[in-house]
N, C-alpha and C. Protein backbone atom coordinates (compact mmCIF):
# COMPACT_ATOMS: atom_id res chain seq x y z
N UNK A 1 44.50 74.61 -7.02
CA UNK A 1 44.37 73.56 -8.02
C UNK A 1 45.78 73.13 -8.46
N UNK A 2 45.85 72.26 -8.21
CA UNK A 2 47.35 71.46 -8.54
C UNK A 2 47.36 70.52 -9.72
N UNK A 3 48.12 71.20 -11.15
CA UNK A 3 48.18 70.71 -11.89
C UNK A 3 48.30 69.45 -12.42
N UNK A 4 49.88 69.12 -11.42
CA UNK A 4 50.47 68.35 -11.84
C UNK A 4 49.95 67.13 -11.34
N UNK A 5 49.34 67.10 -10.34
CA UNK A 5 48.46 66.22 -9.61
C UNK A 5 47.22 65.62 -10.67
N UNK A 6 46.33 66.87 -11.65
CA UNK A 6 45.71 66.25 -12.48
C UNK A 6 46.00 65.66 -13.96
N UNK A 7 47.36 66.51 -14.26
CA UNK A 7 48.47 65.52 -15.11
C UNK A 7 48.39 64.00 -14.96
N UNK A 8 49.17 64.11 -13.75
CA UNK A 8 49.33 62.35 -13.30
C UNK A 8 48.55 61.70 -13.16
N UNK A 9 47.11 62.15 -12.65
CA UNK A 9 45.98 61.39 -12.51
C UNK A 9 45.52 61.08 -14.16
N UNK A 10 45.30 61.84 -14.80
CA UNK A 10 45.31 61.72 -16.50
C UNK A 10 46.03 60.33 -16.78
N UNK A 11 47.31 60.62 -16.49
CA UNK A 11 48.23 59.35 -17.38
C UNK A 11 47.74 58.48 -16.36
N UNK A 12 47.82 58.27 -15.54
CA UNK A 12 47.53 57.24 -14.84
C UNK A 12 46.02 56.21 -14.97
N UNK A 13 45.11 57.09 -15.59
CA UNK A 13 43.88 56.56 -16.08
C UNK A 13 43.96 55.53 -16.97
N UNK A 14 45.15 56.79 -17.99
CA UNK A 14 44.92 56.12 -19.52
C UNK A 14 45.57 54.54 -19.21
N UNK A 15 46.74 54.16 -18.69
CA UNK A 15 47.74 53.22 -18.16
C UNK A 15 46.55 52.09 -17.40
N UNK A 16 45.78 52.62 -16.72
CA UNK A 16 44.97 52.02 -15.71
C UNK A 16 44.02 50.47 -16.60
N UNK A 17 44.04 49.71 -16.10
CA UNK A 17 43.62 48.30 -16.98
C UNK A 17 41.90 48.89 -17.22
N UNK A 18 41.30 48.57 -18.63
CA UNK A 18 40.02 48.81 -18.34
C UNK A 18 39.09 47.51 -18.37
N UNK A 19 38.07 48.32 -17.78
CA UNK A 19 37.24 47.22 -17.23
C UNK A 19 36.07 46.87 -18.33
N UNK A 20 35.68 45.55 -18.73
CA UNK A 20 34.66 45.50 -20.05
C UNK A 20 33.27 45.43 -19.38
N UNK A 21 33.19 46.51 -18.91
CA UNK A 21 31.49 46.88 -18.72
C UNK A 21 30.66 47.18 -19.73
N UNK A 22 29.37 46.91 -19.17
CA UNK A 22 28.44 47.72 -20.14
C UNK A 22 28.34 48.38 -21.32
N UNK A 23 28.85 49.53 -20.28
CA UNK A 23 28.74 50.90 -21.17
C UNK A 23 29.79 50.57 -22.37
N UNK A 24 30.84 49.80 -21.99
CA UNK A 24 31.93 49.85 -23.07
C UNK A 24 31.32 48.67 -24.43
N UNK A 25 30.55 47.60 -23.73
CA UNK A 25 30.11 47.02 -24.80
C UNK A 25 28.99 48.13 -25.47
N UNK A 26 28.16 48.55 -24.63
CA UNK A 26 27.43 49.53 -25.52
C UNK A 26 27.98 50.27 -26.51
N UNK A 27 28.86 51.13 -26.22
CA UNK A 27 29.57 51.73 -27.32
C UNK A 27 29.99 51.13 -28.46
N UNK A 28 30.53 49.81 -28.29
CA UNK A 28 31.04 48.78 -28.97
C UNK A 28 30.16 48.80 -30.23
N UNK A 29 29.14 48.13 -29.50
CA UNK A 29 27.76 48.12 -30.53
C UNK A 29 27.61 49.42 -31.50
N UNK A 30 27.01 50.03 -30.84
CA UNK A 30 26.88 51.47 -31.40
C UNK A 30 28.17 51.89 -32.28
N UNK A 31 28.95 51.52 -32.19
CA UNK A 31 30.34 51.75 -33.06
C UNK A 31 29.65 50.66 -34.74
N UNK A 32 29.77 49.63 -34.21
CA UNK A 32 29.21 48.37 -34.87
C UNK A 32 28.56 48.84 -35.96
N UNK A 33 27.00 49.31 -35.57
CA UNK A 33 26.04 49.68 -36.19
C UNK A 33 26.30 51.02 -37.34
N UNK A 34 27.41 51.79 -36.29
CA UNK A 34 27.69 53.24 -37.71
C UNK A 34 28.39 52.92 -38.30
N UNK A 35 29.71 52.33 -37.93
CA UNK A 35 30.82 51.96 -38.87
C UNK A 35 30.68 51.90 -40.62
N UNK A 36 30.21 51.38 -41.10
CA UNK A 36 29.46 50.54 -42.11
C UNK A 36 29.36 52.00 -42.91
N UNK A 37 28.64 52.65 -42.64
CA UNK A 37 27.75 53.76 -43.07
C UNK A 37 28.54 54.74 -43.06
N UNK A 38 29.75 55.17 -41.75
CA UNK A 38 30.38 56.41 -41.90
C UNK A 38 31.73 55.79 -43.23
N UNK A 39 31.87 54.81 -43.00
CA UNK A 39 33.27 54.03 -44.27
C UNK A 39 32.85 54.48 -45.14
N UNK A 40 31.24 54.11 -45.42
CA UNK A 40 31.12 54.57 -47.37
C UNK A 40 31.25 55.79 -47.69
N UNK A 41 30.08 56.35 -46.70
CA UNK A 41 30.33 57.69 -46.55
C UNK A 41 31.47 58.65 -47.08
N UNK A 42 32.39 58.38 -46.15
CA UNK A 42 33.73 58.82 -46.68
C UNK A 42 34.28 58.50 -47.75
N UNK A 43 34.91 56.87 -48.27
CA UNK A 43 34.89 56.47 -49.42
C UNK A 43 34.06 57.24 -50.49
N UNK A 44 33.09 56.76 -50.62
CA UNK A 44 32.22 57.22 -51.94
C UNK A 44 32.06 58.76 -52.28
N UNK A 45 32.14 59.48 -51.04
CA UNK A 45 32.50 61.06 -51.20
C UNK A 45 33.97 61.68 -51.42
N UNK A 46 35.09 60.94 -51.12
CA UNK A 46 36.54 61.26 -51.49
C UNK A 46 36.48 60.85 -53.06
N UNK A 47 35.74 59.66 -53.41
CA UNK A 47 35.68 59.36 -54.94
C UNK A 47 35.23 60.05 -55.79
N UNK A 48 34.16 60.24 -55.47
CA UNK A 48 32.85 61.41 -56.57
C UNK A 48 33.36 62.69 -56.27
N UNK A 49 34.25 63.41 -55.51
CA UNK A 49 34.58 64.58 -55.22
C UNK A 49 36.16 64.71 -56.69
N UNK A 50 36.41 63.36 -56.27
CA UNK A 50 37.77 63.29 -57.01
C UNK A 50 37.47 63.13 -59.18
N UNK A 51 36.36 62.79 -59.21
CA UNK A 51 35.37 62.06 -60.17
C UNK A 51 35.68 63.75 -60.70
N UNK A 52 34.82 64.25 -59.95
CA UNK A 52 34.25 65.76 -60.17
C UNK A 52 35.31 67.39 -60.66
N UNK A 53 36.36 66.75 -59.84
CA UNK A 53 37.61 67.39 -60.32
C UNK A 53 38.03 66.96 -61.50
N UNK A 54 38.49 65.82 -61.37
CA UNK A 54 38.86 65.44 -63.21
C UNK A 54 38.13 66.15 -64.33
N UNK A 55 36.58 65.88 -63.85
CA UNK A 55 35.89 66.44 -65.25
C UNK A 55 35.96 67.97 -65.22
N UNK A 56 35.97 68.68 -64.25
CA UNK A 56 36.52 69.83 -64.45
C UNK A 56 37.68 70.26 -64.73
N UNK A 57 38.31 69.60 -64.21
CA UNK A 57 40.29 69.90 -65.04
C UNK A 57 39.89 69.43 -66.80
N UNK A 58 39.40 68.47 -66.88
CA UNK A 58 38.80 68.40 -68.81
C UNK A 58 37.84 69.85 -69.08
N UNK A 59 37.03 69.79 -68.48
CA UNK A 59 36.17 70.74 -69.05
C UNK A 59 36.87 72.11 -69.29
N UNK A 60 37.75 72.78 -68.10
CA UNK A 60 38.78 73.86 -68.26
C UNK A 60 39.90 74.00 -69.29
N UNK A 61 40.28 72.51 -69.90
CA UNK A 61 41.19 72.36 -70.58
C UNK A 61 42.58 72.47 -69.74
N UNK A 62 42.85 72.22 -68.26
CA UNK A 62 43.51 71.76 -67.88
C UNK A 62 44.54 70.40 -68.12
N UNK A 63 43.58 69.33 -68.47
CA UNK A 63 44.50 67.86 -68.58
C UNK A 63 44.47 67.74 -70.31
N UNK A 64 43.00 68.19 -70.69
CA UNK A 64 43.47 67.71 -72.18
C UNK A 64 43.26 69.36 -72.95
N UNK A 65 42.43 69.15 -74.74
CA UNK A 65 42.56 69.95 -75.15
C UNK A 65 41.35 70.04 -76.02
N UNK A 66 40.61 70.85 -76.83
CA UNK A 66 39.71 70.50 -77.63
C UNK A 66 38.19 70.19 -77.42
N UNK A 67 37.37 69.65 -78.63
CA UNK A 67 36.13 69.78 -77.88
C UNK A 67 35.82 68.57 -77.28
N UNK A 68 36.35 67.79 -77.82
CA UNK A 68 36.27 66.21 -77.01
C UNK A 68 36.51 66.29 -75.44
N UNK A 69 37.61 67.02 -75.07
CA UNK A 69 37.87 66.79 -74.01
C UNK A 69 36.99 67.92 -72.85
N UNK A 70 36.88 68.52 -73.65
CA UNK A 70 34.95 69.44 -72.83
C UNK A 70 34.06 68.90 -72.64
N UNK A 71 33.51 68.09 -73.60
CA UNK A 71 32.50 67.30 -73.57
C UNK A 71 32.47 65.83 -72.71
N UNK A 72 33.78 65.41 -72.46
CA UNK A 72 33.72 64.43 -71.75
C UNK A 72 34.10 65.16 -70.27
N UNK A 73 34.83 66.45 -70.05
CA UNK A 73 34.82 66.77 -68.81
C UNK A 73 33.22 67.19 -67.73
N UNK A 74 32.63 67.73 -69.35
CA UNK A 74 31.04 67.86 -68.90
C UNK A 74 30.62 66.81 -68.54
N UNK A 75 30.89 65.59 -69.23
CA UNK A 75 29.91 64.28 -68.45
C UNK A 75 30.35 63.72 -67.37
N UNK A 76 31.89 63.51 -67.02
CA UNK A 76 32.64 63.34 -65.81
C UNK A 76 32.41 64.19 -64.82
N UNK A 77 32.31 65.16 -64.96
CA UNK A 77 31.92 66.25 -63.77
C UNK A 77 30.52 65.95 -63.12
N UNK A 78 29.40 65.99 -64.24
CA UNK A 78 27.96 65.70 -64.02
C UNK A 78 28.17 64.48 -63.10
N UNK A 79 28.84 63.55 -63.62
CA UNK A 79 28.73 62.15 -62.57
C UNK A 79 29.45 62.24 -61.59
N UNK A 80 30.34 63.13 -61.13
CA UNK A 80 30.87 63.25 -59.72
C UNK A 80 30.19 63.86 -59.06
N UNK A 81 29.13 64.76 -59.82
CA UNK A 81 28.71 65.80 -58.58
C UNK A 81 27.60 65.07 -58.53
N UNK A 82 26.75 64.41 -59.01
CA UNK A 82 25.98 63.31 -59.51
C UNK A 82 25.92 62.27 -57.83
N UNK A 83 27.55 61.63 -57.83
CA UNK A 83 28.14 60.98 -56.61
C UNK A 83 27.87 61.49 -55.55
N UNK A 84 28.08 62.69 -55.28
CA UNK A 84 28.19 63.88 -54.33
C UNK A 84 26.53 64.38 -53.90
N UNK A 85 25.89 64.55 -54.88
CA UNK A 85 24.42 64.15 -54.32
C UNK A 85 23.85 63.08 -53.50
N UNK A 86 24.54 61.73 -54.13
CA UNK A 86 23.94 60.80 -53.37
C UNK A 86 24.26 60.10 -52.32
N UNK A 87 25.61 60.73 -52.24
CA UNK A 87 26.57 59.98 -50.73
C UNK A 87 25.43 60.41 -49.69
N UNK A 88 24.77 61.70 -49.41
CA UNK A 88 23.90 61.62 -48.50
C UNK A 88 22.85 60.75 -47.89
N UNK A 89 21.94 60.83 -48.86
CA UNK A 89 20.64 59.65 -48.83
C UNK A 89 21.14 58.65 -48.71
N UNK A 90 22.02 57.69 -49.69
CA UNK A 90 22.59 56.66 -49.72
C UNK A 90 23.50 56.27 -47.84
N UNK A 91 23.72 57.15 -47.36
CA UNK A 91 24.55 56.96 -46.33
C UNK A 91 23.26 56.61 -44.90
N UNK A 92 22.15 58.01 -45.50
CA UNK A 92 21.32 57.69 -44.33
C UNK A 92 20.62 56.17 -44.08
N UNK A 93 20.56 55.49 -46.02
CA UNK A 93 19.96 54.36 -45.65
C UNK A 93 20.52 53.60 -45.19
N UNK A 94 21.67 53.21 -45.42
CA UNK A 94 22.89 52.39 -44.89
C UNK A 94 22.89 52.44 -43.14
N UNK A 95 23.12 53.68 -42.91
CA UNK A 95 22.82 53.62 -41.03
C UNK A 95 21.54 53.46 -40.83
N UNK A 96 20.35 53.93 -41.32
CA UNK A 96 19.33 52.79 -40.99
C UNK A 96 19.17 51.52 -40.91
N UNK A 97 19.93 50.77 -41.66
CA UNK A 97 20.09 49.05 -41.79
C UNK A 97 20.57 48.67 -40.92
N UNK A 98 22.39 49.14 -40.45
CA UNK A 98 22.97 49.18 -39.30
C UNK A 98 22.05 49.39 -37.87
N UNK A 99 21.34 50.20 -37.83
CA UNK A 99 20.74 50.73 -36.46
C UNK A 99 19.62 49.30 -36.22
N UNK A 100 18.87 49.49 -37.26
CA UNK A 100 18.23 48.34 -37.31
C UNK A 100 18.31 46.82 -37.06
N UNK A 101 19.97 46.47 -37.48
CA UNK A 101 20.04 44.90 -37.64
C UNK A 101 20.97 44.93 -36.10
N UNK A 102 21.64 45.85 -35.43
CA UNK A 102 21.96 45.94 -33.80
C UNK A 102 20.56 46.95 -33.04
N UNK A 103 19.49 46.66 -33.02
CA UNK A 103 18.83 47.81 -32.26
C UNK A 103 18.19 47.08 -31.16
N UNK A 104 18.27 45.51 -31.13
CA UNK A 104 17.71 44.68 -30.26
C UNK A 104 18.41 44.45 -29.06
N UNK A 105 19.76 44.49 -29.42
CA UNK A 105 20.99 44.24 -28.73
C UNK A 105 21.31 45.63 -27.62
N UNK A 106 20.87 46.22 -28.88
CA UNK A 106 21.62 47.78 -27.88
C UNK A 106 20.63 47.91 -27.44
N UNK A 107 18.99 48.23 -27.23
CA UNK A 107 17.76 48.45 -26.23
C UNK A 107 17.90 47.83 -25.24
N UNK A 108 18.40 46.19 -25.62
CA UNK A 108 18.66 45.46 -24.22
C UNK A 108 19.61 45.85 -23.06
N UNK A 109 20.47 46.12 -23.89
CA UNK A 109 21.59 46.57 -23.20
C UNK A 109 21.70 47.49 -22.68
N UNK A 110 20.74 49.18 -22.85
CA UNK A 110 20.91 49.80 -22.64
C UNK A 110 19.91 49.93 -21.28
N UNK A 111 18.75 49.20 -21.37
CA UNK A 111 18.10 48.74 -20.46
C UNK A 111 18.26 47.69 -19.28
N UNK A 112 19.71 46.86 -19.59
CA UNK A 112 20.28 46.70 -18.43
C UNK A 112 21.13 47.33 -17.58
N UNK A 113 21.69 48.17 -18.12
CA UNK A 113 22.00 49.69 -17.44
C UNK A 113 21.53 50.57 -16.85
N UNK A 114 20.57 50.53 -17.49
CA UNK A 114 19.06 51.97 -16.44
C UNK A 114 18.65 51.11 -15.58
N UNK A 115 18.73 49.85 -15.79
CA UNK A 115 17.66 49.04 -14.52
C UNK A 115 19.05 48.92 -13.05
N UNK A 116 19.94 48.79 -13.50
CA UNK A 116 21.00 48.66 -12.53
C UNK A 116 21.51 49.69 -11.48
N UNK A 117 21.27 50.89 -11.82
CA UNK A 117 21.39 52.44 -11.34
C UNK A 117 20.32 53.60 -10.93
C-alpha cells in the first residue's frame, strides 16, 4: 500500500473541478431544508443557556448582592432554563416545515436517481 500515492490522489480530488450532479443538488436541498432549524437551534440554545447563567451568577450573589438580586436571579434562571426546554420541540417543528416545504423537490429528485442506476 503506497501512501503517498493515496496522499496525492486525495489532493488531487479535492483540486479536481466538480461536477453539479444530482446527488450534489440533492444534498443541496437537503442542506436547504435543515439549515433553518439547525441556525435556531444553536442560536436560541447559546442564548437561553447564557440567560440561565446570568440568573445564576444573581441568584449565587456572584454579579450582584441582596435579596433583590436572588429573586431576580431566580426568575432569570427559570427563563433560561425555561429557553433550554424549548429549543428542542421548537427546533423539531421548524425542521418539519423545512422538510415539508422541500419534500416534493427532493422525492423527485431522489427518484431520478434510483431510476437512472
Amino acid at each position: 500500500m503506497n501512501t503517498d500515492r493515496i496522499i496525492a490522489q486525495a489532493i488531487a480530488k479535492e483540486y479536481a473541478p466538480k461536477d453539479n450532479s444530482k446527488i450534489v443538488a440533492l444534498k443541496k436541498l437537503d442542506n436547504k431544508a435543515k439549515m433553518p432549524a439547525t441556525v435556531f437551534a444553536y442560536t436560541f440554545g447559546i442564548v437561553s443557556a447564557l440567560v440561565a447563567g446570568t440568573g445564576m451568577c444573581l441568584a449565587m450573589g456572584q454579579i450582584g448582592s441582596g435579596i433583590v438580586a436572588f429573586v431576580a436571579g431566580i426568575i432569570i434562571g427559570i427563563i433560561g432554563f425555561s429557553g433550554c426546554c424549548v429549543n428542542y420541540p421548537v427546533y423539531k417543528k421548524i425542521l418539519e416545515k423545512g422538510k415539508n416545504k422541500y419534500a416534493f423537490e427532493i422525492v423527485e429528485l431522489a427518484r431520478q436517481i434510483s431510476e437512472e442506476k
